[in-house]
PDB file of N, CA and C in Angstrom:
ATOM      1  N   UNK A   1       3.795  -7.767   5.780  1.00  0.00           N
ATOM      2  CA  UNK A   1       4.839  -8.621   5.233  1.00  0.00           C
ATOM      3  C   UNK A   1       4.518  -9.060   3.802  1.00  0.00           C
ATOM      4  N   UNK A   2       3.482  -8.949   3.324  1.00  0.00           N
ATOM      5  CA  UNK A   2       3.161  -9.416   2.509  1.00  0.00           C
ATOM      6  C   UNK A   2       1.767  -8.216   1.551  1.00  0.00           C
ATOM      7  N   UNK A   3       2.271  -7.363   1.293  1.00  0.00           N
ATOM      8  CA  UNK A   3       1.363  -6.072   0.575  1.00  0.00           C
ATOM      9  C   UNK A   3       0.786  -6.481  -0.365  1.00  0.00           C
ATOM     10  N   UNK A   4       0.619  -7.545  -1.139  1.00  0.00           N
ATOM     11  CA  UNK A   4       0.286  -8.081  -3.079  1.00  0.00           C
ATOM     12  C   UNK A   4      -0.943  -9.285  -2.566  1.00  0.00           C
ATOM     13  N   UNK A   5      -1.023  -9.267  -1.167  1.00  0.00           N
ATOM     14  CA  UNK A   5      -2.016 -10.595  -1.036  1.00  0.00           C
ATOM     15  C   UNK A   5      -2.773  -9.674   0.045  1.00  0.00           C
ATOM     16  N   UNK A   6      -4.055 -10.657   0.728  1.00  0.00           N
ATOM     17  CA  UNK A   6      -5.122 -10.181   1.550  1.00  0.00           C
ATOM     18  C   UNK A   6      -4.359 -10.468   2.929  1.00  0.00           C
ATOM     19  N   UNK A   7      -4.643  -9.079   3.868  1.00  0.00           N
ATOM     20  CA  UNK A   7      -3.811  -9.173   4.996  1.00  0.00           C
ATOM     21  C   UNK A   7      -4.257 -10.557   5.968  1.00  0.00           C
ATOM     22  N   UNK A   8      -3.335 -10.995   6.852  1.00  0.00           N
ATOM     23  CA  UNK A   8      -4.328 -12.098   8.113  1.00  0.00           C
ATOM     24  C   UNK A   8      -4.651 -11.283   8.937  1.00  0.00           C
ATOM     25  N   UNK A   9      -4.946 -10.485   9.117  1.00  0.00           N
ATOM     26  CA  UNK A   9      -5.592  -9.072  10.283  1.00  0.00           C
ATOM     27  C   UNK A   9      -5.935  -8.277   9.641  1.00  0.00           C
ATOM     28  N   UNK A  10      -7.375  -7.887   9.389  1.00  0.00           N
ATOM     29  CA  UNK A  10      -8.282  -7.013   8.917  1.00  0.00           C
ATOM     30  C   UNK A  10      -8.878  -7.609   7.489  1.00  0.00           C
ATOM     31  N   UNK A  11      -8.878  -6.158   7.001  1.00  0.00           N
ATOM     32  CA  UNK A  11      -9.087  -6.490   4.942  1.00  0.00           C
ATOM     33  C   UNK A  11      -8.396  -5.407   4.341  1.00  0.00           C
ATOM     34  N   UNK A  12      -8.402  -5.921   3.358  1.00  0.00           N
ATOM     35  CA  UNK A  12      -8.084  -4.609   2.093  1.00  0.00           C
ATOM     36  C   UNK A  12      -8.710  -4.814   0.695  1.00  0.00           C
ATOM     37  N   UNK A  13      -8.359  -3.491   0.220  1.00  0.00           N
ATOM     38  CA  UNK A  13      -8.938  -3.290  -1.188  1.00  0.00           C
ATOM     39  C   UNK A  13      -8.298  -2.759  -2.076  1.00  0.00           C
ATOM     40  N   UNK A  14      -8.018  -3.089  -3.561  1.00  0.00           N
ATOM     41  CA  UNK A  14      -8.009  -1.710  -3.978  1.00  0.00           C
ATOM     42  C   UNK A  14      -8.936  -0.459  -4.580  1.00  0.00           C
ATOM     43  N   UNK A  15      -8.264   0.451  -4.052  1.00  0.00           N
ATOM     44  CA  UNK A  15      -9.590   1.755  -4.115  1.00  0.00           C
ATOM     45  C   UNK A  15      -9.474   1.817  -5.727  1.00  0.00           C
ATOM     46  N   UNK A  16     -10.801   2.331  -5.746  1.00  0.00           N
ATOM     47  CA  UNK A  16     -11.536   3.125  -7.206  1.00  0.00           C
ATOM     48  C   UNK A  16     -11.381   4.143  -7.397  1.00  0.00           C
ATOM     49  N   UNK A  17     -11.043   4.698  -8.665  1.00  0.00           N
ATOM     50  CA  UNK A  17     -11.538   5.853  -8.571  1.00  0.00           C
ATOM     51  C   UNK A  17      -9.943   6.612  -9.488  1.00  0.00           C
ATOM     52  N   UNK A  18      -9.869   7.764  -9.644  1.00  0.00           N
ATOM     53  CA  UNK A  18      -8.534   8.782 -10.061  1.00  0.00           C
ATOM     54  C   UNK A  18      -7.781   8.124  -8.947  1.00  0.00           C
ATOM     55  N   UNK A  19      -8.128   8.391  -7.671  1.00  0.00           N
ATOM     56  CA  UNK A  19      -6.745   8.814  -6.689  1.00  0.00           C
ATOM     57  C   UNK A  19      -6.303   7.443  -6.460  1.00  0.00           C
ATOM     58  N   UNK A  20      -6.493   6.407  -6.736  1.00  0.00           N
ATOM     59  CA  UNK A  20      -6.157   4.811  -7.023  1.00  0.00           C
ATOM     60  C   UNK A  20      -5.158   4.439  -7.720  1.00  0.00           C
ATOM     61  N   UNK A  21      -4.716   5.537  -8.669  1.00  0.00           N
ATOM     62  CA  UNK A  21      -3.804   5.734  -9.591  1.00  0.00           C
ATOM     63  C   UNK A  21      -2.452   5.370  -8.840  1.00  0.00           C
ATOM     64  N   UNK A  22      -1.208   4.408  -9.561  1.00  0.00           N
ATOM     65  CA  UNK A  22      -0.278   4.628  -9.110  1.00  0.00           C
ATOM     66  C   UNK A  22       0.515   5.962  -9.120  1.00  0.00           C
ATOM     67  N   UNK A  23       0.844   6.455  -8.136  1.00  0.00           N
ATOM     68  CA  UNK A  23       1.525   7.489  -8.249  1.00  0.00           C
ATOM     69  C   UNK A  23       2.661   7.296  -8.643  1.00  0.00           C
ATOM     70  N   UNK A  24       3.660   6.297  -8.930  1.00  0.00           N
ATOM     71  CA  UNK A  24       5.715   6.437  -9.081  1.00  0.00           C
ATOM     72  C   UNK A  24       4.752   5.182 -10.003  1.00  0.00           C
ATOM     73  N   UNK A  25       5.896   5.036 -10.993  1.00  0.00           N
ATOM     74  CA  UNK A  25       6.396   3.842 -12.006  1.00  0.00           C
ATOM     75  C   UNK A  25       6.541   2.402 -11.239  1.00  0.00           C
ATOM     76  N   UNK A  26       6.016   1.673 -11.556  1.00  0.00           N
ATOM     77  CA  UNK A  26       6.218   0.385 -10.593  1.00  0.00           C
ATOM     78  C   UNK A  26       5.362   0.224  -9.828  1.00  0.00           C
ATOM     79  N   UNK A  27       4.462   1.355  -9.062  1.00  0.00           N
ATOM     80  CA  UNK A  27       3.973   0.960  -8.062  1.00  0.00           C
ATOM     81  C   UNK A  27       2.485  -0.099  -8.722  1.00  0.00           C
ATOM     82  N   UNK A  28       1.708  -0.279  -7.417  1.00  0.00           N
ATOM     83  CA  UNK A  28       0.470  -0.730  -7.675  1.00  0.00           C
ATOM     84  C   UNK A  28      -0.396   0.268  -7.548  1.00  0.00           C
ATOM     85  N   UNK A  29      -1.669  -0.012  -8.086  1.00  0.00           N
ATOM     86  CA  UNK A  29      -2.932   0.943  -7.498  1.00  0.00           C
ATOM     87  C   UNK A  29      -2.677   0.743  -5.658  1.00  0.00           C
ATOM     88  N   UNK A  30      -3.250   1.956  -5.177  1.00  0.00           N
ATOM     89  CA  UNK A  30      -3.674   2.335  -4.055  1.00  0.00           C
ATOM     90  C   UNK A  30      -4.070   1.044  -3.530  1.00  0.00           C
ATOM     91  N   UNK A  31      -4.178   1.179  -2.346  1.00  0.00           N
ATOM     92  CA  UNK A  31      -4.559  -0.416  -1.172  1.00  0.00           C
ATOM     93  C   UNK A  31      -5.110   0.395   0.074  1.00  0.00           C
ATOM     94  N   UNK A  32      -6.356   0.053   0.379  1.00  0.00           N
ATOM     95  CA  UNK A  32      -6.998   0.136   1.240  1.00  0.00           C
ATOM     96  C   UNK A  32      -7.031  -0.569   2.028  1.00  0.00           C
ATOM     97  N   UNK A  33      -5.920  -0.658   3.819  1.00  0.00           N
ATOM     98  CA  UNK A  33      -5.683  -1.722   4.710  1.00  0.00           C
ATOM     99  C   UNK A  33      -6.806  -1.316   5.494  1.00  0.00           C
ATOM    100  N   UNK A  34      -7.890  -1.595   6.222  1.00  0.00           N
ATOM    101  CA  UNK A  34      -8.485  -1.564   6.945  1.00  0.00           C
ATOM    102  C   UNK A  34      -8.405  -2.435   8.478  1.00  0.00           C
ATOM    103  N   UNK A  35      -7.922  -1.880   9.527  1.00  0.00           N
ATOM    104  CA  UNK A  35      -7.958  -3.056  10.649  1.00  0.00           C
ATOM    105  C   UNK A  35      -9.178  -2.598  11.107  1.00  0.00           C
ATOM    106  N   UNK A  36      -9.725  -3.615  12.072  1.00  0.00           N
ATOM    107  CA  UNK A  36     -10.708  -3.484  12.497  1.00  0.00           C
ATOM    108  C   UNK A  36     -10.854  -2.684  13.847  1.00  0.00           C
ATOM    109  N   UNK A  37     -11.342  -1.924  14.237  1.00  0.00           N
ATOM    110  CA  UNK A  37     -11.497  -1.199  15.125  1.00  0.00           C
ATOM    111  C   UNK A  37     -10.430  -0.079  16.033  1.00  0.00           C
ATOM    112  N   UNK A  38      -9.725  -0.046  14.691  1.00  0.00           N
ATOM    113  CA  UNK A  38      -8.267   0.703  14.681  1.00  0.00           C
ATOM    114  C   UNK A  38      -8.011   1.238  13.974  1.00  0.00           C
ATOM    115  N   UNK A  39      -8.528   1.769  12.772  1.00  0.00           N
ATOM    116  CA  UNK A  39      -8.159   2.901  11.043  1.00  0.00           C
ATOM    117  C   UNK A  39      -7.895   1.811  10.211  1.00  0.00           C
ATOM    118  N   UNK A  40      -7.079   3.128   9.229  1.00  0.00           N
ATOM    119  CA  UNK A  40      -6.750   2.474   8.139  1.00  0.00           C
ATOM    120  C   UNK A  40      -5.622   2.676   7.779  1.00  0.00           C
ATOM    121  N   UNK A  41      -5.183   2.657   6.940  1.00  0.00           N
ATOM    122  CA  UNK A  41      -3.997   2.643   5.938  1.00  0.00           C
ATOM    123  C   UNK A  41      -4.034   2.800   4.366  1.00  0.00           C
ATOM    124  N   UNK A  42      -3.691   3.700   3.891  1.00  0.00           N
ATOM    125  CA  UNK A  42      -3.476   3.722   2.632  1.00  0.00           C
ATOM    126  C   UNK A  42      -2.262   3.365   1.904  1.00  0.00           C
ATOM    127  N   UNK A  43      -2.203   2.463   1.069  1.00  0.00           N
ATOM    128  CA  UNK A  43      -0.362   2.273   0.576  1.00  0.00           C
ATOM    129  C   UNK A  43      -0.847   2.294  -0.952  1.00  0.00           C
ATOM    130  N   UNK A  44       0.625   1.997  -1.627  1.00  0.00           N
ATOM    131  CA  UNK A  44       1.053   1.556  -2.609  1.00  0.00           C
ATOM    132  C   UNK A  44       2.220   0.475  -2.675  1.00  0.00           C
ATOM    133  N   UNK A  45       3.206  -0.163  -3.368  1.00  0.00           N
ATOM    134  CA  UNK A  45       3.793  -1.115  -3.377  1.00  0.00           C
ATOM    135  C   UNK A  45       4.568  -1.481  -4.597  1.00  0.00           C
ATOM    136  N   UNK A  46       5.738  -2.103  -4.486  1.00  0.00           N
ATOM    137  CA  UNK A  46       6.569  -1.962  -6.068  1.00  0.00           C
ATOM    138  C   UNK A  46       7.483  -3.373  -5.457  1.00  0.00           C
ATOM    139  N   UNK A  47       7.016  -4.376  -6.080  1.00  0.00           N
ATOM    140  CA  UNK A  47       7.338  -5.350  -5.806  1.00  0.00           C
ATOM    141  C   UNK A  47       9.022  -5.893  -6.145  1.00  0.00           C
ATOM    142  N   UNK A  48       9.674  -5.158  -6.675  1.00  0.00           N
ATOM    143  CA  UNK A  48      10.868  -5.234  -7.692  1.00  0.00           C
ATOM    144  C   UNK A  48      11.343  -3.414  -7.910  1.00  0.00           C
ATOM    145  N   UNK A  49      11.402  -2.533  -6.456  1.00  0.00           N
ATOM    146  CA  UNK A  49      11.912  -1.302  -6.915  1.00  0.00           C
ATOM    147  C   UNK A  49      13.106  -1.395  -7.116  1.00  0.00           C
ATOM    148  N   UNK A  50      14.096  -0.487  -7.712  1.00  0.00           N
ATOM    149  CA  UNK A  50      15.711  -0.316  -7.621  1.00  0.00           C
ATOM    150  C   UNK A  50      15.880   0.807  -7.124  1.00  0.00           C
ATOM    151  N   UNK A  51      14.692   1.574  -6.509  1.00  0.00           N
ATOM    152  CA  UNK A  51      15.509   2.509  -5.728  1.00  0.00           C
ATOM    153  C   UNK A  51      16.304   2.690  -4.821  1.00  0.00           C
ATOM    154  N   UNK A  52      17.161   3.582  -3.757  1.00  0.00           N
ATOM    155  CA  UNK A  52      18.089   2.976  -2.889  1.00  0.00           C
ATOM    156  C   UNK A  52      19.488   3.153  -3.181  1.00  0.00           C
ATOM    157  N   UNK A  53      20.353   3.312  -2.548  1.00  0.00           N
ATOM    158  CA  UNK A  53      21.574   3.419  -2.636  1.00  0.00           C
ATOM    159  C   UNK A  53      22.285   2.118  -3.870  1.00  0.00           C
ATOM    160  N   UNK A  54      21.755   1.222  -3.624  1.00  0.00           N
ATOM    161  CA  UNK A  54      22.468   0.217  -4.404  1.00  0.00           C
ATOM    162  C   UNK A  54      22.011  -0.690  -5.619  1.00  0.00           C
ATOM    163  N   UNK A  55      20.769  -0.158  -5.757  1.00  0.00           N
ATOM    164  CA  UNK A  55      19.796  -0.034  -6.696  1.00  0.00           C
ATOM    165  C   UNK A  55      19.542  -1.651  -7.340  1.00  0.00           C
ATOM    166  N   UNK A  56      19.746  -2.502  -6.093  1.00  0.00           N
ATOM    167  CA  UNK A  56      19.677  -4.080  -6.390  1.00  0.00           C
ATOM    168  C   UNK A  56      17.615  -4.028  -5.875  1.00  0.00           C
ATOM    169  N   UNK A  57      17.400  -4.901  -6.887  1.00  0.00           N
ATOM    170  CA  UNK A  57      15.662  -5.172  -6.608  1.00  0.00           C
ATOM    171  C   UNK A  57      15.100  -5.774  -5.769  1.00  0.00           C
ATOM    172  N   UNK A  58      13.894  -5.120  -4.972  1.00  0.00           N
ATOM    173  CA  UNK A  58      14.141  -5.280  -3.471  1.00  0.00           C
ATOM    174  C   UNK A  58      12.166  -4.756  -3.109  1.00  0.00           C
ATOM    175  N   UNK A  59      11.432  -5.287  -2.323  1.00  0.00           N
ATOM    176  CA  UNK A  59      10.035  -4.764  -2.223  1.00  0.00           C
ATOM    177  C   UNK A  59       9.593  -3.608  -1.526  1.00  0.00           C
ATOM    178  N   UNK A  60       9.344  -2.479  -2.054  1.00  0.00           N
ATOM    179  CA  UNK A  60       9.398  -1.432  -0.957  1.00  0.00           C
ATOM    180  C   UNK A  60       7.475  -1.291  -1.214  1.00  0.00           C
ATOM    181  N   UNK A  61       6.877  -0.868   0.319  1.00  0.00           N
ATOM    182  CA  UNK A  61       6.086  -0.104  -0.017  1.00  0.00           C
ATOM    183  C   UNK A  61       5.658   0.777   0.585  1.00  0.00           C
ATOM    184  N   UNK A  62       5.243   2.125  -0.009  1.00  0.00           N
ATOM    185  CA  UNK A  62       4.838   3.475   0.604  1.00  0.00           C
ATOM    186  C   UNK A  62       3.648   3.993   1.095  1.00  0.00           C
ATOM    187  N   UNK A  63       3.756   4.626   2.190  1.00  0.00           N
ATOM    188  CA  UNK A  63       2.654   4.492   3.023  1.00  0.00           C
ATOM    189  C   UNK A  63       1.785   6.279   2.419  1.00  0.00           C
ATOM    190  N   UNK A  64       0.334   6.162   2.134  1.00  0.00           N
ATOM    191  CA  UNK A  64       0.629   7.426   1.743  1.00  0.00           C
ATOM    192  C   UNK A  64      -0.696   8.424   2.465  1.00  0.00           C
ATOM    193  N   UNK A  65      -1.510   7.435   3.458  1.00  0.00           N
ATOM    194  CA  UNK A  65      -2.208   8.267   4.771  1.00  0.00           C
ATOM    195  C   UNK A  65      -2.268   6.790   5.652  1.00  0.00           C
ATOM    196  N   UNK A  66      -2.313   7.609   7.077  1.00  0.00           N
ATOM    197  CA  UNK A  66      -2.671   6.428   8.034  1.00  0.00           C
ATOM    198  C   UNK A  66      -3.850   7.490   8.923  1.00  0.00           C
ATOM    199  N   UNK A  67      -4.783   6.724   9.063  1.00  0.00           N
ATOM    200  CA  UNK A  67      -6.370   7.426   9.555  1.00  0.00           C
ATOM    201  C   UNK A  67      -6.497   6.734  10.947  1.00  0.00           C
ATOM    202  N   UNK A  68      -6.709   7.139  11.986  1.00  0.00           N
ATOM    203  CA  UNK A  68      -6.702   6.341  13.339  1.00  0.00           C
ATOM    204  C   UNK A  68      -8.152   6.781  13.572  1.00  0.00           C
ATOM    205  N   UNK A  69      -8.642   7.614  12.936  1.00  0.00           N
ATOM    206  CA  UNK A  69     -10.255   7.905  13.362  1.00  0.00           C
ATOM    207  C   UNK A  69     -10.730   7.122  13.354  1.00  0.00           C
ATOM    208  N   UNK A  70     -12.141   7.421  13.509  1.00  0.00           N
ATOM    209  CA  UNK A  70     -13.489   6.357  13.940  1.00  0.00           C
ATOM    210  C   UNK A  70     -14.389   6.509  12.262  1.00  0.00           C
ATOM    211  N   UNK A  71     -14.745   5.084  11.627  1.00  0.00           N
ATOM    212  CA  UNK A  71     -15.094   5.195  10.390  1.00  0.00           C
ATOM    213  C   UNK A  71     -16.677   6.298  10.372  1.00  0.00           C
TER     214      UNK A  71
END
């Protein structure tokens, strides 16, 4: 519910590195969701996109691996 702050279930980060890079205009660096004893999550986030049919500004964010393995 809230992608721009520290989750209340688990942690996150943002990753280092090239692939940290926002990929689209707007977005943020990469975010490393980590739950605990359940994977991870990789996102990005655009707090103010206009993409969308109606192109009114609105928070989307994109999910861009989800890892259910064992760290």
């Amino acid at each position: 519910m809230t992608p721009g702050q520290p989750p209340k279930v688990g942690t996150s980060s943002v990753m280092k590195g090239k692939h940290a890079a926002p990929k689209w205009p707007g977005y943020s660096k990469t975010i490393h969701y980590e739950i605990t004893g359940a994977g991870r999550i990789d996102y990005q986030f655009n707090p103010s996109s206009t993409e969308g049919m109606h192109g009114d500004p609105h928070d989307v964010v994109r999910i861009l691996s989800i890892d259910l393995g064992s760290h």
